[in-house]
Structures are given as structure tokens and as C-alpha cells.
Protein backbone atom coordinates (compact mmCIF):
# COMPACT_ATOMS: atom_id res chain seq x y z
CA UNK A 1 6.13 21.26 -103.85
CA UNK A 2 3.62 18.69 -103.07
CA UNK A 3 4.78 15.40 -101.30
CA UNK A 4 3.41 12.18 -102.23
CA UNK A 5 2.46 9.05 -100.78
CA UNK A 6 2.05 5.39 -102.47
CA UNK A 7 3.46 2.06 -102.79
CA UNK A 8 5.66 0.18 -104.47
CA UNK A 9 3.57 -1.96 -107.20
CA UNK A 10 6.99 -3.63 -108.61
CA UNK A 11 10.71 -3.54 -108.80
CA UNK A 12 11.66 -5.69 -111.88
CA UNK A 13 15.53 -5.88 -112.49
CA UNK A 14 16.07 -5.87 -116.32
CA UNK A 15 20.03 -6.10 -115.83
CA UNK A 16 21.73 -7.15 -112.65
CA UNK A 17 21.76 -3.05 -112.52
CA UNK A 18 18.92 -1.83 -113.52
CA UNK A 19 15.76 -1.55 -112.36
CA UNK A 20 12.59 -1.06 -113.86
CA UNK A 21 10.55 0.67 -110.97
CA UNK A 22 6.29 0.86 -111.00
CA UNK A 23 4.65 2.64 -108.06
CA UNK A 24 0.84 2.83 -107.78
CA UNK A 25 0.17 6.36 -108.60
CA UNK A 26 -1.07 8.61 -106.13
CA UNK A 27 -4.16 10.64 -105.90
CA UNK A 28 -4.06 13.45 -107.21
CA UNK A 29 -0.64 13.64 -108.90
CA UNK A 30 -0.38 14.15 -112.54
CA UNK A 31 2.83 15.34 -114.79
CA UNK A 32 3.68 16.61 -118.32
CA UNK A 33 5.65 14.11 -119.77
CA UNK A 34 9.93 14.49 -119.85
CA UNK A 35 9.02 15.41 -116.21
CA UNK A 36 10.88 13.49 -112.93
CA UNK A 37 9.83 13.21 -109.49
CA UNK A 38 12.01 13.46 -106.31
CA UNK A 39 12.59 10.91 -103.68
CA UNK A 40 14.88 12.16 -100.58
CA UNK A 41 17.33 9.25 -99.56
CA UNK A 42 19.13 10.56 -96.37
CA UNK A 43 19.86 14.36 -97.04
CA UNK A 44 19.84 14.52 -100.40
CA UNK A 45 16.93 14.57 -103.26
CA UNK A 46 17.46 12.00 -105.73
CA UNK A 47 15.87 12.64 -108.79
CA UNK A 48 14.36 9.91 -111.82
CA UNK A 49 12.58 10.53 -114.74
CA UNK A 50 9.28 9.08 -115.37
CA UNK A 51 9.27 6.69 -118.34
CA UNK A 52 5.32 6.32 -118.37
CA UNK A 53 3.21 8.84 -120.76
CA UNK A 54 0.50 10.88 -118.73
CA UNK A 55 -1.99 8.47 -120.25
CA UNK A 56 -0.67 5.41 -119.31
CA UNK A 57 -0.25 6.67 -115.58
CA UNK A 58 -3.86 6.42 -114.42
CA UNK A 59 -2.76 3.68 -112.11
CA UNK A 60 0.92 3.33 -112.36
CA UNK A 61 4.02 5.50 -112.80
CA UNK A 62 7.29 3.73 -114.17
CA UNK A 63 11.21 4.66 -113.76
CA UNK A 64 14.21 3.34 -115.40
CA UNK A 65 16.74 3.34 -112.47
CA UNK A 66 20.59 2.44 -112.83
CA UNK A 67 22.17 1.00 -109.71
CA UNK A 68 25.64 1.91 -109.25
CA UNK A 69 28.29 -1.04 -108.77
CA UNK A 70 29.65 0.43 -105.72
CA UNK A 71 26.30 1.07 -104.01
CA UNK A 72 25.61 4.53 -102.09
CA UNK A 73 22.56 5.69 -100.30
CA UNK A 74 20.55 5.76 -103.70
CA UNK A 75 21.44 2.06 -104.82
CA UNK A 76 20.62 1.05 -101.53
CA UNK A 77 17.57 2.54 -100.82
CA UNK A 78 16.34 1.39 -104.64
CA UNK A 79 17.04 -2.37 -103.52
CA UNK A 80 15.13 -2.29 -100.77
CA UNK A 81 11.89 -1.63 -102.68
CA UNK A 82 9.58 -4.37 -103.21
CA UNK A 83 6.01 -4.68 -103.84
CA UNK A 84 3.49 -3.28 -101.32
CA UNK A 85 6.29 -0.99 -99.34
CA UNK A 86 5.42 2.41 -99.07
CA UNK A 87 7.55 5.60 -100.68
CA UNK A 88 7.11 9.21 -100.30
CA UNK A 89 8.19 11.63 -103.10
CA UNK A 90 7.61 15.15 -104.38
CA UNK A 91 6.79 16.92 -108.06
CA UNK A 92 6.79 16.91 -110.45
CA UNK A 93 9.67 18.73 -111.36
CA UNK A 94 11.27 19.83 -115.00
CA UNK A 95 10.27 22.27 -117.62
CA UNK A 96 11.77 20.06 -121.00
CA UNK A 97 8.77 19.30 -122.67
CA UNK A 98 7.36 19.15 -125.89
CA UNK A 99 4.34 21.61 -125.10
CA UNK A 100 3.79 24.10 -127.88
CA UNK A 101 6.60 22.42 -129.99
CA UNK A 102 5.69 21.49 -133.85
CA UNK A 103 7.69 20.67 -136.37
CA UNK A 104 10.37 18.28 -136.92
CA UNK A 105 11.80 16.99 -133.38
CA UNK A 106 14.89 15.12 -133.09
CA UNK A 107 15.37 13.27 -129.04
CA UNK A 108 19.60 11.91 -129.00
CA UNK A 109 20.04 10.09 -125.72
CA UNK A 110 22.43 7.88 -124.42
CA UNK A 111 22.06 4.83 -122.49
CA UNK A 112 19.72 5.21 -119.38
CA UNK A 113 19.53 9.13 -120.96
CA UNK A 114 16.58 7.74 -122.85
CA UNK A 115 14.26 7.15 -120.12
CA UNK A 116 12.42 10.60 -120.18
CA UNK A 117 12.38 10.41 -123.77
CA UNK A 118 9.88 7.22 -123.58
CA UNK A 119 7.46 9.28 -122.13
CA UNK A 120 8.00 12.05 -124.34
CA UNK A 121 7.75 10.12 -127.61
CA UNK A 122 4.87 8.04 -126.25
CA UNK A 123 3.26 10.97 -125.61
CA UNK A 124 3.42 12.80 -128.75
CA UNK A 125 2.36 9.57 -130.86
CA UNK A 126 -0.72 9.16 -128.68
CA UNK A 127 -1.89 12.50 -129.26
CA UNK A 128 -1.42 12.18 -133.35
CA UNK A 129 1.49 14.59 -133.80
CA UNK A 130 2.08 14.55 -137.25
CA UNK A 131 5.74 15.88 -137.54
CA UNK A 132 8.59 14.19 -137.87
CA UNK A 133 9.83 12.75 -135.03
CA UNK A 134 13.62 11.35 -134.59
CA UNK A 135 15.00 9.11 -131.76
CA UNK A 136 18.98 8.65 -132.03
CA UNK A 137 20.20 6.51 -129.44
CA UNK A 138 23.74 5.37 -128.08
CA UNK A 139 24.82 2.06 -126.11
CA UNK A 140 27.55 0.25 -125.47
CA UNK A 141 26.33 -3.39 -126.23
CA UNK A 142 22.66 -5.00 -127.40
CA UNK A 143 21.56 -5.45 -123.86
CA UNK A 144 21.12 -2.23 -123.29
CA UNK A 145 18.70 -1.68 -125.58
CA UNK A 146 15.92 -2.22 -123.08
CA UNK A 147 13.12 -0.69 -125.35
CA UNK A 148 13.68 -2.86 -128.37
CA UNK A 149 10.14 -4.18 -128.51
CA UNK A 150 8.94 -0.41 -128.35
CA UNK A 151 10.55 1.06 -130.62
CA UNK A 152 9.94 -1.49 -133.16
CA UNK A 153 6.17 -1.11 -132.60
CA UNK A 154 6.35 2.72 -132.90
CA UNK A 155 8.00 2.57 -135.93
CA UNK A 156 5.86 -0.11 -137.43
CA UNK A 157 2.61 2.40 -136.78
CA UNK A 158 3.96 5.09 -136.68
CA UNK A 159 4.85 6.57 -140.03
CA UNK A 160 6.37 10.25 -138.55
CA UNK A 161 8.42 8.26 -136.41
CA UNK A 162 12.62 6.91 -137.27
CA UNK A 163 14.53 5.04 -134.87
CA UNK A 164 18.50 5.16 -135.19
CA UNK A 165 20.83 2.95 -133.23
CA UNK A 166 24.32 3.38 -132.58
CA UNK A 167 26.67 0.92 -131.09
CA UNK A 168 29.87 1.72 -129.44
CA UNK A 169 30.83 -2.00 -128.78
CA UNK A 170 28.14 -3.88 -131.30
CA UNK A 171 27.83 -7.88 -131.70
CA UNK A 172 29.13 -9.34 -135.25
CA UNK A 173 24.85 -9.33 -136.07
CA UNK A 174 24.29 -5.48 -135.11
CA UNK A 175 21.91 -3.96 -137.51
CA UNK A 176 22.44 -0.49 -137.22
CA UNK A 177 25.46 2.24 -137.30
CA UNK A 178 28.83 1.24 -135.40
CA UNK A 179 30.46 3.67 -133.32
CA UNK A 180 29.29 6.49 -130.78
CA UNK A 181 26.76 8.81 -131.01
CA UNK A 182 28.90 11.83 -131.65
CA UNK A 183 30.63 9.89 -134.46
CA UNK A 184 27.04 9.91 -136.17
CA UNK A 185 26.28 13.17 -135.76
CA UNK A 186 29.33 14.24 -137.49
CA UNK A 187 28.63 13.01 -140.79
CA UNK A 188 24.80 13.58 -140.24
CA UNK A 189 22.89 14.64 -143.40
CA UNK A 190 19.29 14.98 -141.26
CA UNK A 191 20.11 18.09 -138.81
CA UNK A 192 17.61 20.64 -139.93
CA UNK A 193 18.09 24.06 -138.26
CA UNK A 194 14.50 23.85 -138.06
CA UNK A 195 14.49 21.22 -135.83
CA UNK A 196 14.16 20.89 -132.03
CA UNK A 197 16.57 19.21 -130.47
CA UNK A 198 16.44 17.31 -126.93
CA UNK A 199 19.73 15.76 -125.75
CA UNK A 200 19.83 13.36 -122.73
CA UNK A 201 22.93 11.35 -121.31
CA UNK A 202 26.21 12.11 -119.23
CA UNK A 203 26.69 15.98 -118.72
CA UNK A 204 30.32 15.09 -120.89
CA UNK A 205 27.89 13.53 -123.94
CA UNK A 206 25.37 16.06 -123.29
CA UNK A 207 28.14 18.82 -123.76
CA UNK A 208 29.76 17.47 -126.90
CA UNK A 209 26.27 16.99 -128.50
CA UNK A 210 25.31 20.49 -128.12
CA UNK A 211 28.58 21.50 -129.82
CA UNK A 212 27.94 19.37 -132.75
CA UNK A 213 24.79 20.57 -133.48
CA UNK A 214 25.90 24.50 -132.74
CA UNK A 215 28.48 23.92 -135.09
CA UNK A 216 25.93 22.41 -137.92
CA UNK A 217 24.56 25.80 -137.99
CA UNK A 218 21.36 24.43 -135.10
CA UNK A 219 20.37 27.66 -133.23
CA UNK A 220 21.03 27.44 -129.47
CA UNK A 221 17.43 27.86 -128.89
CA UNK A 222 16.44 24.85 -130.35
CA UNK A 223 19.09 22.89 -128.49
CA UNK A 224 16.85 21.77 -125.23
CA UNK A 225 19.26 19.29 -122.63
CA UNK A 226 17.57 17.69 -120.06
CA UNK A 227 18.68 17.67 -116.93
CA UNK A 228 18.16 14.46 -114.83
CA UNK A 229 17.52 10.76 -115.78
């Protein structure tokens, strides 16, 4: 796989840990979207998922990193980035994609776990797809909604598109369903076996997801899970 070399073009902290991370993009690199790139941080790879759409990327690719409280080679190598310092990585890498996909699709992510679904869902509204399209998403309190402004654009233009929020620890003014993810999907009247579904979040989430849906009668082939965040 092909290495690549650019710059950092910002690091902007949206939580105290999490980083919103923009490199000038490369020449000659392009991706599918729900596709990550690798960066290797002392001997090991460390993979993020690109948040950007392909045709958003012309100049910029963007990642949705989460620090970890207790630092580690990948926390520490994240915080030194700042604008104009140089970063090598390789891809892109992943084959969950919504290429050759129609109908009704249905992304359930958790937290950070919704990062490659930005692109994904960016993606398919650019290019007019005309299906339904679902996004079901988890956190723990409001501020971890970091795409609010988004998703309220996409589904004030986008009439194929539904946005569901679930809140495991919600304010007294939450607008949306209270509980986890899992809870929802358990008295769930939407799951289509038609559907495609793409499930992104903590391999423990990601695991209890696909037996929900197996279980309401969703054929394992339609079950994609993605891999990395």
C-alpha cells in the first residue's frame, strides 16, 4: 500500500479529548468513503476513519480522533500535531461501503463509531440516492453530539434521510429517546429485513447489535460492522 506525505492543515479540539484532525490532502490519494487511512506511531499502525466525503476532499481530509485519558503512543503522537507539521500515512484501507447498495440503509453507531458514517451519509446524499436512509446514534450526554448542526441540515434537505438520537445519560431538555441504543432496537418497529445494516462502535456494542437485528429476522448478509473508527 501506498505511503503518503502531507501536512497538518489543523488540529481543532472539540472536547478536552477529542480532536477534530484536517490534513492537506495529498497528491494523488483518493478513497471510497467509510474508508480509513493508517498512520504508524512507534511499531504499531493506528488506524482512523475519514469523516470527509470524496467530494469534499479535493484539498482536505478530516478525522474524528478520541484521545485516551491515560495517554499512550497514539494520544501522544495526536497532540503533537499542529498546523504546517508534516505526517506520513498509508491507504486507504476498508471494504464497508455503500457501493452497489440500494434500497433502504440503516447506519447505528455509537459515540466516536459515527465518524465513518459522516462520510458515508454525506456521500450518498450528494450523489441523489433516493432510498431511505437511517442514522441511529448512541451517546452518553449532549456534548457528544458533535454533528448536531449536520444532521439537522441533512434532515432539513434531505427528505430520504431520519436522524434518531438516543441518550444513555440525557439532560432534563433532551429531545429524543432515553436510554441506550440496544434498548431502542428492542422495541424497534423500522427493521426491515430488506434493509442494509452498518453498525459502528465498541466491538461489545457492535456484537450485541448484530444479535438484535439477527434475532429480528435481519439476514446476516445484510448485517455489515465496520471495523475501525
Amino acid at each position: 500500500m501506498q505511503n503518503f506525505h502531507t501536512t497538518v492543515k489543523e488540529a481543532t479540539y472539540l472536547t478536552g479529548l477529542l480532536v477534530k484532525l484536517t490534513l492537506n490532502t495529498p497528491k494523488g490519494f483518493s478513497f471510497t468513503a467509510g474508508q480509513y487511512i493508517e498512520f504508524d506511531i512507534g511499531k504499531e499502525p493506528r488506524a482512523y476513519s475519514i469523516i470527509s466525503a470524496p467530494f469534499e476532499s479535493t484539498d482536505s481530509l478530516s478525522f474524528l480522533v478520541a484521545l485516551n485519558p491515560a495517554g499512550g503512543l497514539g494520544t501522544n503522537f495526536i497532540q503533537t500535531l499542529r498546523q504546517g507539521v508534516p505526517v506520513t500515512f498509508r491507504g486507504p484501507f476498508g471494504f464497508i461501503t455503500t457501493q452497489g447498495r440500494s434500497g433502504p440503509l440503516y447506519f447505528i453507531a455509537h459515540g466516536i463509531g459515527v465518524a465513518p458514517f459522516i462520510s458515508m451519509i454525506s456521500d450518498l446524499l450528494h450523489k441523489g440516492y433516493q432510498g431511505p436512509i437511517t442514522l441511529l446514534l448512541g451517546i452518553g450526554s449532549e456534548e457528544q453530539n458533535y454533528f448536531r448542526q449536520t444532521y439537522t441540515h441533512w434532515v432539513q434537505t434531505f427528505f430520504q434521510f431520519t436522524f434518531i438520537l438516543v441518550s444513555s445519560r440525557p439532560e432534563p431538555k433532551f429531545i429524543g429517546f432515553r436510554g441506550r441504543v440496544t434498548t431502542y432496537l428492542k422495541q424497534a418497529t423500522d427493521l426491515l429485513p430488506q434493509a442494509t445494516y452498518f453498525v459502528s462502535g465498541s466491538q461489545d456494542m457492535k456484537s450485541e447489535v448484530r444479535n438484535l437485528l439477527l434475532s429480528a429476522g435481519i439476514p446476516s448478509s445484510n448485517i455489515q460492522l465496520e471495523a475501525f473508527l
